[in-house]
Protein backbone atom coordinates (compact mmCIF):
# COMPACT_ATOMS: atom_id res chain seq x y z
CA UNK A 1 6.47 7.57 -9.29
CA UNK A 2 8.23 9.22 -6.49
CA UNK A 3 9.18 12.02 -9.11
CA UNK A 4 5.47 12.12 -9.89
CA UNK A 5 4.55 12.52 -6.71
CA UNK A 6 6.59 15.16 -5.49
CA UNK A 7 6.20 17.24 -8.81
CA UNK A 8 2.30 17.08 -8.42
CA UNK A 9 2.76 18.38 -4.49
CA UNK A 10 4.76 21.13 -5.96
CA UNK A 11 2.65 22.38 -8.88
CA UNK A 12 0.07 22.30 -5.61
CA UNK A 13 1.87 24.51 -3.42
CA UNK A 14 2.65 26.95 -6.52
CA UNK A 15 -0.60 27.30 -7.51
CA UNK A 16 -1.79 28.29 -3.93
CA UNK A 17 1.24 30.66 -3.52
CA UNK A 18 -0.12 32.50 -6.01
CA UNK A 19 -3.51 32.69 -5.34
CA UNK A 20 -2.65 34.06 -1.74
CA UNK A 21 0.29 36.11 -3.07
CA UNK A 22 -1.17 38.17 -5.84
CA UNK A 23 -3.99 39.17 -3.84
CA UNK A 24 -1.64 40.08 -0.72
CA UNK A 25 1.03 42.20 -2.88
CA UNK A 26 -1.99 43.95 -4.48
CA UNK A 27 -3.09 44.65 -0.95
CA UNK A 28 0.55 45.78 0.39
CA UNK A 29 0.29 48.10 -2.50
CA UNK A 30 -2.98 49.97 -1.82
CA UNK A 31 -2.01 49.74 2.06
CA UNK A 32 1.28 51.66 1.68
CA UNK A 33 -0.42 54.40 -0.65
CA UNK A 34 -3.60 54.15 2.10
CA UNK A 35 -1.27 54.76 4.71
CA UNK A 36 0.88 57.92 3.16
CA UNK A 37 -2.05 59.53 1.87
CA UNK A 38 -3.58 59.32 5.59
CA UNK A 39 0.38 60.75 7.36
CA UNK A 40 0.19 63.29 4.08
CA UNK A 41 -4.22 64.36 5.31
CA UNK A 42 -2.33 64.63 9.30
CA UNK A 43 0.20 66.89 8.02
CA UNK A 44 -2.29 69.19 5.71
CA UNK A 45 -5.02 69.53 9.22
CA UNK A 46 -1.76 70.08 11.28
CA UNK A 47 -1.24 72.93 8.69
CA UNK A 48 -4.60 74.07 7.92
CA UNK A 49 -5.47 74.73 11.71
CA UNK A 50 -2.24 77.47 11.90
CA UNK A 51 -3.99 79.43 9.26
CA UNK A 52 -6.06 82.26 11.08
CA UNK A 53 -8.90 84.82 9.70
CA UNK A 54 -5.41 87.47 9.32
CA UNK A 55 -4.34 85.36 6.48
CA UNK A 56 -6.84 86.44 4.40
CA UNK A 57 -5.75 90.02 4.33
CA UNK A 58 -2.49 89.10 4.30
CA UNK A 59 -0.63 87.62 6.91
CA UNK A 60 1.82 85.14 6.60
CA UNK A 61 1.24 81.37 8.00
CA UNK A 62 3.60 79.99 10.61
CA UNK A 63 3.90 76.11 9.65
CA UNK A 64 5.37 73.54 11.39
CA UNK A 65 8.77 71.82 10.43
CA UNK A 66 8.35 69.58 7.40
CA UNK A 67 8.91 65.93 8.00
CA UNK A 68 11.72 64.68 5.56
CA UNK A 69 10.31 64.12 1.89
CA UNK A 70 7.09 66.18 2.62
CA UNK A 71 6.37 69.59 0.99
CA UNK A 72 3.74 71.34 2.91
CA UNK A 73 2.56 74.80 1.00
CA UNK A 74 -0.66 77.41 2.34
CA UNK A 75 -2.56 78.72 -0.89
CA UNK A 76 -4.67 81.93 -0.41
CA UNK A 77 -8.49 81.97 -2.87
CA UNK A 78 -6.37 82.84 -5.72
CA UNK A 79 -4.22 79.81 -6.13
CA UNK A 80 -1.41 81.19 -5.32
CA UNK A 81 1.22 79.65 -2.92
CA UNK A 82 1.80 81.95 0.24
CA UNK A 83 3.40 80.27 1.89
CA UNK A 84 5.61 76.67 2.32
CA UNK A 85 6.57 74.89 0.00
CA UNK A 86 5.00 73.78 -3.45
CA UNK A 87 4.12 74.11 -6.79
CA UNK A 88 3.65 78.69 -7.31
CA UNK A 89 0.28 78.08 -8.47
CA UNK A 90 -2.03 75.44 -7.29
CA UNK A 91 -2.44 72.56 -9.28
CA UNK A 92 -5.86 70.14 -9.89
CA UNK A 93 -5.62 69.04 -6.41
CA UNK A 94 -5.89 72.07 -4.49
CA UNK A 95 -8.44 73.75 -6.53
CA UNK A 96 -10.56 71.00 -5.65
CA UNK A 97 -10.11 71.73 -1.88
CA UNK A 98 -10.99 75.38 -2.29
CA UNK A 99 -14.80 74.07 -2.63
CA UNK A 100 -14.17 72.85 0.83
CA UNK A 101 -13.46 69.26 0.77
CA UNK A 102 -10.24 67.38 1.45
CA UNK A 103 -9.21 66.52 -1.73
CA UNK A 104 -6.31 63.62 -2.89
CA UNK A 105 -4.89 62.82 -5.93
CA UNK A 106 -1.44 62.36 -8.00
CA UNK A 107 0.70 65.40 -9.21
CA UNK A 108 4.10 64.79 -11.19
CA UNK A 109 5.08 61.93 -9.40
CA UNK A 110 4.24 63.09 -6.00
CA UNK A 111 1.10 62.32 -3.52
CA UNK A 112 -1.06 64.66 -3.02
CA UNK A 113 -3.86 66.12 -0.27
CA UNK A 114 -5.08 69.25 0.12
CA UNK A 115 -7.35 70.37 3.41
CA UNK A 116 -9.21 73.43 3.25
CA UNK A 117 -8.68 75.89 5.24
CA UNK A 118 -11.82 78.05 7.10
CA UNK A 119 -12.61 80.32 9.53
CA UNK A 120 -16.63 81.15 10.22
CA UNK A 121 -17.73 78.23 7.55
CA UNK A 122 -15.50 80.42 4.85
CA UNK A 123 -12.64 79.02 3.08
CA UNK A 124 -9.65 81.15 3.05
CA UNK A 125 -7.14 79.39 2.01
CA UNK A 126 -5.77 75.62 1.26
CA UNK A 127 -3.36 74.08 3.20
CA UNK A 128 -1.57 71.57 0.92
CA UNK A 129 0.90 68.03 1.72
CA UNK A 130 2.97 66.18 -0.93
CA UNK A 131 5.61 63.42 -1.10
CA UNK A 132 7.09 61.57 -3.78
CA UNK A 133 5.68 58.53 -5.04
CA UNK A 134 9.14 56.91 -5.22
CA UNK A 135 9.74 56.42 -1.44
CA UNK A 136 6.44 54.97 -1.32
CA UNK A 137 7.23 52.37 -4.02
CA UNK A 138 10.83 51.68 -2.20
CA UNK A 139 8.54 50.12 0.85
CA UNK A 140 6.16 48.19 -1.30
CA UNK A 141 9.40 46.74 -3.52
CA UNK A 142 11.06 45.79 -0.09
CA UNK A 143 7.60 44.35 0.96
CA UNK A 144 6.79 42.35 -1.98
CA UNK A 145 10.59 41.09 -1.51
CA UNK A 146 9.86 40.12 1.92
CA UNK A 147 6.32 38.62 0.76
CA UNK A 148 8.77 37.06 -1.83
CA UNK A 149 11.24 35.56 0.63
CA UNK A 150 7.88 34.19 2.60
CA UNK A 151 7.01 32.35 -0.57
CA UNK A 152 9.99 30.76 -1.38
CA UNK A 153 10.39 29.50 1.88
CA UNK A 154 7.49 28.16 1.64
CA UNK A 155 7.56 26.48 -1.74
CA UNK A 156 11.22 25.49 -0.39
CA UNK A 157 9.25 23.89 2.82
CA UNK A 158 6.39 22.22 0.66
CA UNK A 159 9.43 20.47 -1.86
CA UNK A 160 11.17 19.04 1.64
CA UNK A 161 7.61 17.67 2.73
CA UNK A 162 6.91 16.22 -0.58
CA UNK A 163 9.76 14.39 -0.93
CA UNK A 164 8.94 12.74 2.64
CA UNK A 165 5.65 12.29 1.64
CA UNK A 166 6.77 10.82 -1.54
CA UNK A 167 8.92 8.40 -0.03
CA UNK A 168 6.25 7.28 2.73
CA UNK A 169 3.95 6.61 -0.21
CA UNK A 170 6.12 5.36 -2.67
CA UNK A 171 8.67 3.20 -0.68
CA UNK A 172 5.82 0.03 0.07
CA UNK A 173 4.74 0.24 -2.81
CA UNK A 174 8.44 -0.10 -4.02
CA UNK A 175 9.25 -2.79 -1.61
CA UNK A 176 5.60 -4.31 -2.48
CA UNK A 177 6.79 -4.32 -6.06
CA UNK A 178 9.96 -6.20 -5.36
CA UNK A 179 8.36 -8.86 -3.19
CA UNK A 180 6.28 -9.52 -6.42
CA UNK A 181 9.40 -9.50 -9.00
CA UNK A 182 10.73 -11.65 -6.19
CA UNK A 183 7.77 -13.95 -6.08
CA UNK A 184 8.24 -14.13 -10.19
CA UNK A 185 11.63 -15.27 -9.99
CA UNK A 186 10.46 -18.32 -8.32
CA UNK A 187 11.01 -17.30 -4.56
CA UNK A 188 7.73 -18.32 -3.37
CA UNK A 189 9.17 -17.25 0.55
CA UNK A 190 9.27 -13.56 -0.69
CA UNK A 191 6.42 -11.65 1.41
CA UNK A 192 5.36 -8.01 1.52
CA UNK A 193 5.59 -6.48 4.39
CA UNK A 194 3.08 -3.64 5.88
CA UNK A 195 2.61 0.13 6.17
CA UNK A 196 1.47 3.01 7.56
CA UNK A 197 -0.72 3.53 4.40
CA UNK A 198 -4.04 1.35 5.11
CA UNK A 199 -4.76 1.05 1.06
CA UNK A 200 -1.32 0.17 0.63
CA UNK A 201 -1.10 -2.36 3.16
CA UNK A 202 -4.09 -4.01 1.82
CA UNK A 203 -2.78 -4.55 -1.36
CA UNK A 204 0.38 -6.10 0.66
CA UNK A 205 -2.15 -8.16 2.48
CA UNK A 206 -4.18 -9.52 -0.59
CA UNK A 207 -0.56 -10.10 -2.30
CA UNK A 208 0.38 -12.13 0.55
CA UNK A 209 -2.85 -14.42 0.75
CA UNK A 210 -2.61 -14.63 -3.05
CA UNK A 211 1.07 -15.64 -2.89
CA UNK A 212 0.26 -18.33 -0.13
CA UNK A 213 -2.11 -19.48 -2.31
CA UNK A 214 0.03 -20.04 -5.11
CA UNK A 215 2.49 -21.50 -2.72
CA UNK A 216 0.21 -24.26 -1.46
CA UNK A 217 -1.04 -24.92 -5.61
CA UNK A 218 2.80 -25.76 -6.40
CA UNK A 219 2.95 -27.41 -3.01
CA UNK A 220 0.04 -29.85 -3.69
CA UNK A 221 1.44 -30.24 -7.61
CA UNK A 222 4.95 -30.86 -6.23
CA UNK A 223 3.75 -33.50 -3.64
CA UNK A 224 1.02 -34.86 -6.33
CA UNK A 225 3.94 -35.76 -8.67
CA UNK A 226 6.78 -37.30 -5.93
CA UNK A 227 3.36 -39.32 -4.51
CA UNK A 228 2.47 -40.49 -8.08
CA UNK A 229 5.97 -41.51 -8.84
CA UNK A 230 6.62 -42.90 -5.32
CA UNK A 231 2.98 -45.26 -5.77
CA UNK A 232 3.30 -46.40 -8.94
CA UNK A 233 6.86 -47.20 -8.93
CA UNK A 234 6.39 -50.17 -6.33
CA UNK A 235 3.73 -51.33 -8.56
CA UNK A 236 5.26 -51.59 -11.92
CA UNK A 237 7.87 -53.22 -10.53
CA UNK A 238 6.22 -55.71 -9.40
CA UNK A 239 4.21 -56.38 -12.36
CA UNK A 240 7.18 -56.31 -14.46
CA UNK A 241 9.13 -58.81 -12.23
CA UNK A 242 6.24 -60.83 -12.49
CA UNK A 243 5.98 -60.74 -16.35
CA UNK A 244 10.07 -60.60 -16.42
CA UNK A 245 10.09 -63.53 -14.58
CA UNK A 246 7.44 -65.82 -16.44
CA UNK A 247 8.96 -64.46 -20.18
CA UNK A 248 12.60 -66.06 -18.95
CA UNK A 249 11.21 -69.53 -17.08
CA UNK A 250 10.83 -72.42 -19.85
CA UNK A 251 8.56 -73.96 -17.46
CA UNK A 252 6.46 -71.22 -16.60
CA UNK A 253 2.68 -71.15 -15.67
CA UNK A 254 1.60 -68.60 -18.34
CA UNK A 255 -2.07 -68.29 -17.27
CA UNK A 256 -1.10 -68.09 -14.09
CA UNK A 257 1.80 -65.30 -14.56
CA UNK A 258 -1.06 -63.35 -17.04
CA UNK A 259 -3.83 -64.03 -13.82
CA UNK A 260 -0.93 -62.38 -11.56
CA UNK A 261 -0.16 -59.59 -14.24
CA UNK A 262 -3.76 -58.88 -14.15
CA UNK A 263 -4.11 -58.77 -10.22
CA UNK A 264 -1.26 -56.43 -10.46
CA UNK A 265 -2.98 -54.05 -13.19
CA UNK A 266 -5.71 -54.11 -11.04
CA UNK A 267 -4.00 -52.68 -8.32
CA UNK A 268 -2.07 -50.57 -9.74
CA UNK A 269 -5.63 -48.88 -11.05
CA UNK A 270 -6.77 -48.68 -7.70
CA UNK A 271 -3.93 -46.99 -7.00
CA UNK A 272 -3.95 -44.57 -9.53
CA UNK A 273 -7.02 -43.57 -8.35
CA UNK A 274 -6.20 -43.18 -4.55
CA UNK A 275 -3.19 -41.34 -5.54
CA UNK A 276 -5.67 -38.93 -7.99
CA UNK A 277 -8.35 -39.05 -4.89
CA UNK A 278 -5.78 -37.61 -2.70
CA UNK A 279 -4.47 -34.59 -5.02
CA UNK A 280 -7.66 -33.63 -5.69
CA UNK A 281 -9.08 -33.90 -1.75
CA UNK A 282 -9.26 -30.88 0.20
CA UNK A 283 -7.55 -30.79 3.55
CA UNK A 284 -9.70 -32.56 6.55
CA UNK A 285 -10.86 -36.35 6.54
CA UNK A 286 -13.17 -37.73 3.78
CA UNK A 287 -15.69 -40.19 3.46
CA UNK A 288 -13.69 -43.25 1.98
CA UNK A 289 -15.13 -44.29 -1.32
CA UNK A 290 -15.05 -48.08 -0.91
CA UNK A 291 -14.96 -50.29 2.27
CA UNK A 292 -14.19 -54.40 2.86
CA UNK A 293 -13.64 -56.68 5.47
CA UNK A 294 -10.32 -55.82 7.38
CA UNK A 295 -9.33 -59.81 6.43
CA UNK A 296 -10.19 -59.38 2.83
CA UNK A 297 -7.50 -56.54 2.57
CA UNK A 298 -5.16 -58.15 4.75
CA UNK A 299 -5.40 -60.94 2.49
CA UNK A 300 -4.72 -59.20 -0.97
CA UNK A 301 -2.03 -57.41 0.52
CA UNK A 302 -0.07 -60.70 1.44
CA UNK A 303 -0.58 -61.70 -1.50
CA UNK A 304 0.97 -59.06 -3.62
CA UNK A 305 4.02 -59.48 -0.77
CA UNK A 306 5.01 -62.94 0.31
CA UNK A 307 7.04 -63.34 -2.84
CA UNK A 308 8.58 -60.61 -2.67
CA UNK A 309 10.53 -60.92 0.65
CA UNK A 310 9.98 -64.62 0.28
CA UNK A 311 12.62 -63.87 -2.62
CA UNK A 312 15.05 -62.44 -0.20
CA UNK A 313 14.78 -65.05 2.59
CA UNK A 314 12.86 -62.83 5.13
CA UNK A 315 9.69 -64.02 6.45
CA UNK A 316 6.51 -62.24 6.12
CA UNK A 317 3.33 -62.69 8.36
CA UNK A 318 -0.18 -61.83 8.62
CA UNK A 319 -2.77 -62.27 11.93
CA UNK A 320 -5.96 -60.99 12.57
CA UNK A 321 -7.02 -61.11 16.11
CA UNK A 322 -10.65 -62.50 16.44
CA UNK A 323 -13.32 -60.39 16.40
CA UNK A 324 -11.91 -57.74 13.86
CA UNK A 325 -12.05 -59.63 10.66
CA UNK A 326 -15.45 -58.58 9.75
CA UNK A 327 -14.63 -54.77 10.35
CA UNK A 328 -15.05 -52.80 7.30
CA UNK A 329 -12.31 -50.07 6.76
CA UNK A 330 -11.41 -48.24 3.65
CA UNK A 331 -9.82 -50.20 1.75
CA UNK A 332 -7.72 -48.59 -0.71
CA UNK A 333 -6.44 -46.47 1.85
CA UNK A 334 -5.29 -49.29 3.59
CA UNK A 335 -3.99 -51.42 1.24
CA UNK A 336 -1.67 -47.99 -0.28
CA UNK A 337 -0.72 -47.23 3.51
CA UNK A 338 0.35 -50.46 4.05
CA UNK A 339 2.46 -51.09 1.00
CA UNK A 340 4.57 -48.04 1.68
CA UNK A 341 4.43 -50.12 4.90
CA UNK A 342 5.83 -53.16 3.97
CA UNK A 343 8.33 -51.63 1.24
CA UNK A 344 9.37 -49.48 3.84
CA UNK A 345 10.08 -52.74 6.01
CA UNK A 346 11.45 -54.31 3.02
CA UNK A 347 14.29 -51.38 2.22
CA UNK A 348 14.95 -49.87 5.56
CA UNK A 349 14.38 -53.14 8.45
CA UNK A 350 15.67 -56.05 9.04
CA UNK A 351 13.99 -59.96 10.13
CA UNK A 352 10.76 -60.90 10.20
CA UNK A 353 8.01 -58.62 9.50
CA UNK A 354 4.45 -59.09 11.46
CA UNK A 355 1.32 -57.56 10.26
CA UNK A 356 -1.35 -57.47 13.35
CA UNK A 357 -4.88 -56.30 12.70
CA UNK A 358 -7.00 -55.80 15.91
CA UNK A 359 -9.67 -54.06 17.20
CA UNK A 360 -9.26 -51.03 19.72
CA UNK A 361 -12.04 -49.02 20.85
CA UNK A 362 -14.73 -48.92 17.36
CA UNK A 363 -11.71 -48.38 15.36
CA UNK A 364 -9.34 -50.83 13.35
CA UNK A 365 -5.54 -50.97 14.28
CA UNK A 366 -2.71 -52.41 11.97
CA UNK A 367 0.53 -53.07 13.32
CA UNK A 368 3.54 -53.36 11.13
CA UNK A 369 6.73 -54.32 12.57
CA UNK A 370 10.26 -55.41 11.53
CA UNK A 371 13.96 -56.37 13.42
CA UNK A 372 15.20 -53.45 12.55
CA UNK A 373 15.37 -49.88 14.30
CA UNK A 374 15.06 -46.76 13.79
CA UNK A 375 17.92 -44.68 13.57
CA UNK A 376 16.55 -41.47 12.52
CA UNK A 377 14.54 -39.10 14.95
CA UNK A 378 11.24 -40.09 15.38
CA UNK A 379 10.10 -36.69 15.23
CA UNK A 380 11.31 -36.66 11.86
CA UNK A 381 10.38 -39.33 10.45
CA UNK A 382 7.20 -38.27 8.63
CA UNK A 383 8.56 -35.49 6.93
CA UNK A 384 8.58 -35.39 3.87
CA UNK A 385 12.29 -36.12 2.50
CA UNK A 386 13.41 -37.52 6.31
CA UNK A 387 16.14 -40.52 6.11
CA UNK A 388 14.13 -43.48 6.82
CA UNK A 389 17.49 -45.66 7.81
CA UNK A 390 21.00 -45.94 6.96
CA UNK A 391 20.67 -45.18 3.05
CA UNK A 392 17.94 -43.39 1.43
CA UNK A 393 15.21 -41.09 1.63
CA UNK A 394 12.14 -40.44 0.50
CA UNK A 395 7.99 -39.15 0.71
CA UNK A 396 6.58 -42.57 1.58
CA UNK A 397 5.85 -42.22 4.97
CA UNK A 398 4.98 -39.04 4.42
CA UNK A 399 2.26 -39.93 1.46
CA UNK A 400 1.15 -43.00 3.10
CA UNK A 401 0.11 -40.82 6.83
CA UNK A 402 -1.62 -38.26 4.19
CA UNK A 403 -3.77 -40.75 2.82
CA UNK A 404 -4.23 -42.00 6.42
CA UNK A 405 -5.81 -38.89 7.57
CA UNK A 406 -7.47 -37.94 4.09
CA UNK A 407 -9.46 -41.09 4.98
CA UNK A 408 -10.16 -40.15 8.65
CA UNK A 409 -7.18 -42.14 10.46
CA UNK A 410 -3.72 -41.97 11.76
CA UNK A 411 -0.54 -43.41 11.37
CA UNK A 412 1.80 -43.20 13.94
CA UNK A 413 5.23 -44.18 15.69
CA UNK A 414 4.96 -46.75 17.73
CA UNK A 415 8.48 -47.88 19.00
CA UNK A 416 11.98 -47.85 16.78
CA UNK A 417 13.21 -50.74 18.15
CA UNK A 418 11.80 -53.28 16.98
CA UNK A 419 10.09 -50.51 14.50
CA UNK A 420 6.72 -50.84 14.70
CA UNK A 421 3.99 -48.55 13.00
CA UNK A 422 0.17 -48.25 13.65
CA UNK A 423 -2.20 -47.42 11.24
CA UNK A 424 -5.09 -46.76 12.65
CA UNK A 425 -8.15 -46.30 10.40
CA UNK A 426 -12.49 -46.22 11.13
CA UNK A 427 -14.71 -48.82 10.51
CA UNK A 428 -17.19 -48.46 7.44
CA UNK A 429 -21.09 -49.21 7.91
CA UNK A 430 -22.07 -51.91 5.29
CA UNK A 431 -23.53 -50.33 2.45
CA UNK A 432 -27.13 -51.21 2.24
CA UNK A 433 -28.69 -54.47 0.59
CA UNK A 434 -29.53 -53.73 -2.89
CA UNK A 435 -33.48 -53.02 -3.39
């Protein structure tokens, strides 16, 4: 493009060279003529005034010194030269004058002007002025080599500006096209940068917001798939512990294992659907779209959990502090939250682990805290990826303070040793009686 650029300036400047050039050496041309044939006219009055009434019976005519290159001649009625210098008989030129008017014109490759000579309105004679055409055309060649010179230096000028202005046009739009062969490659950081050039800089501008666009897209996709994975992963296990664990036991409840299986499938549909709920949710809280009793979710949560860390000796309990068990908060958001909770607990602390729900100020707190401490930096520890303890890492505080604030709420750091976290969430009106 920069090629392009600078051979389009070019063809530019040419083409107005030689519109103003053509017309200019035409113009040098008739000028240089203009001005000989007016020094030749000088020369021929200069001579014509010497010429006195004798001359017409004869006397001679005392002219002054030729300039170089100039013949000056006197011719008498006759045509003949008296004289000067000049062609012995007057040529088409100087017969013209003898009707009394300055005459010009070409001889053999001379100038020509002849002024009449009078005395008492009566022409006696022609006073006549020539030069050679070739000195004349030596000033116009060396002219039209200057005017020449001009116009190279010129076109030479216009090159060395196109080329800058090539390269101030075509290098954002260079660097714009390798932030986007960049952004292809998979480097989703790559961003054009600005320019003197407003049209250009709003294409870098709309590439940018398009890019960041793109880069939140793969962001959300990237985050729906670890929070999908992390979600459902606690939940099949469970269910297939459960089933694993009734298959093996000869003595097994199987109604009751196939009762638990289904409580598990059940859950893990409600979590598919949070998890879905929450990729497809716009940033900024959302209306929840169910709501129970704080102690009915606190309830099915224990549940699904006292075996589990039952199973590893650690004890596991729930209180609800009077007052807030009729609150109605969302609950799939709460029971998700607090089983990354809980498994969190379960992995990463150590001891007991108390679940508190109270009431605090219109809202509905849940405390969850473990033995254990924190050893990673707190103001770390929701990121997603961050080292929740000695071992491992992971998105699951991460997801579980997203769907906290997808729902209106907050989940916080309360104090790493003992950990403790606080999910705090609003309370739900109680949907209308039906009818």
């Amino acid at each position: 493009m920069r090629k392009r650029v600078v051979r389009v300036a070019v063809v530019a400047v040419l083409v107005a060279l030689v519109l103003l050039a053509t017309p200019l050496a035409v113009g040098i041309q008739k000028s240089f003529f203009a001005d000989e044939r007016g020094e030749l006219e000088r020369i021929a009055l200069a001579a014509a005034v010497r010429v006195d009434p004798k001359f017409a019976v004869g006397d001679h005519v005392e002219l002054p010194a030729p300039e170089r290159g100039v013949r000056v001649g006197v011719y008498d009625l006759s045509g003949h030269l008296r004289d000067g210098s000049g062609p012995m008989a007057a040529d088409a030129v100087t017969r013209r004058a003898l009707a009394g008017v300055v005459a010009r014109g070409h001889g053999d490759h001379e100038l020509v002007v002849a002024v009449p000579a009078s005395t008492e309105e009566q022409v006696i004679g022609v006073a006549r002025a020539s030069t050679g055409t070739q000195g004349v055309w030596h000033r116009v060649i060396l002219a039209w080599l200057a005017l020449a010179g001009t116009a190279l230096v010129a076109l030479a000028t216009g090159v060395l500006v196109a080329r800058r202005q090539a390269r101030t046009l075509t290098a954002p739009l260079e660097a714009l096209s390798t932030t986007a062969e960049a952004v292809a490659g998979g480097d989703m950081t790559a961003r054009a940068k600005g320019s003197e050039i407003a049209e250009i800089d709003q294409v870098a501008r709309t590439q940018n917001t398009m890019v960041d666009h793109l880069t939140r897209l793969l962001e959300h996709e990237r985050h729906f798939s670890s929070n999908a994975s992390h979600q459902l992963r606690t939940s099949l296990a469970g269910l297939h512990l459960g089933l694993e664990a009734a298959a093996e036991g000869p003595g097994a409840d199987l109604r009751a294992a196939v009762e638990e299986a289904l409580t598990q499938a059940r859950h893990l549909q409600r979590t598919v659907d949070e998890v879905l709920r929450l990729a497809r949710a716009a940033p900024g809280p959302h209306v929840p779209t169910t709501s129970r009793p704080a102690s009915d979710v606190v309830d099915g949560v224990e549940r699904r959990w006292h075996g589990t860390f039952a199973a590893e000796g650690r004890r596991l309990g729930f209180g609800v502090e009077p007052g807030s068990e009729g609150l109605r908060i969302p609950d799939r958001t709460a029971e998700q939250v607090l089983d990354v909770l809980l498994d969190n607990a379960r992995r990463h602390g150590r001891g007991a682990v108390e679940v508190t729900v109270r009431e605090m100020s219109g809202a509905v707190a849940v405390d969850v805290t473990d033995e254990g401490s924190l050893a990673l930096d707190p103001r770390t520890v929701f990121e997603r990826g961050a080292t929740t303890s000695r071992s491992g890492g992971g998105i699951g505080l991460t997801l579980a303070r997203e769907m906290a604030e997808a729902a209106g709420g907050r989940l916080t750091l309360v104090r790493a040793a003992p950990t403790t976290f606080t999910l705090l969430l609003p309370t739900v009106e109680p949907p209308p009686p039906p009818g």
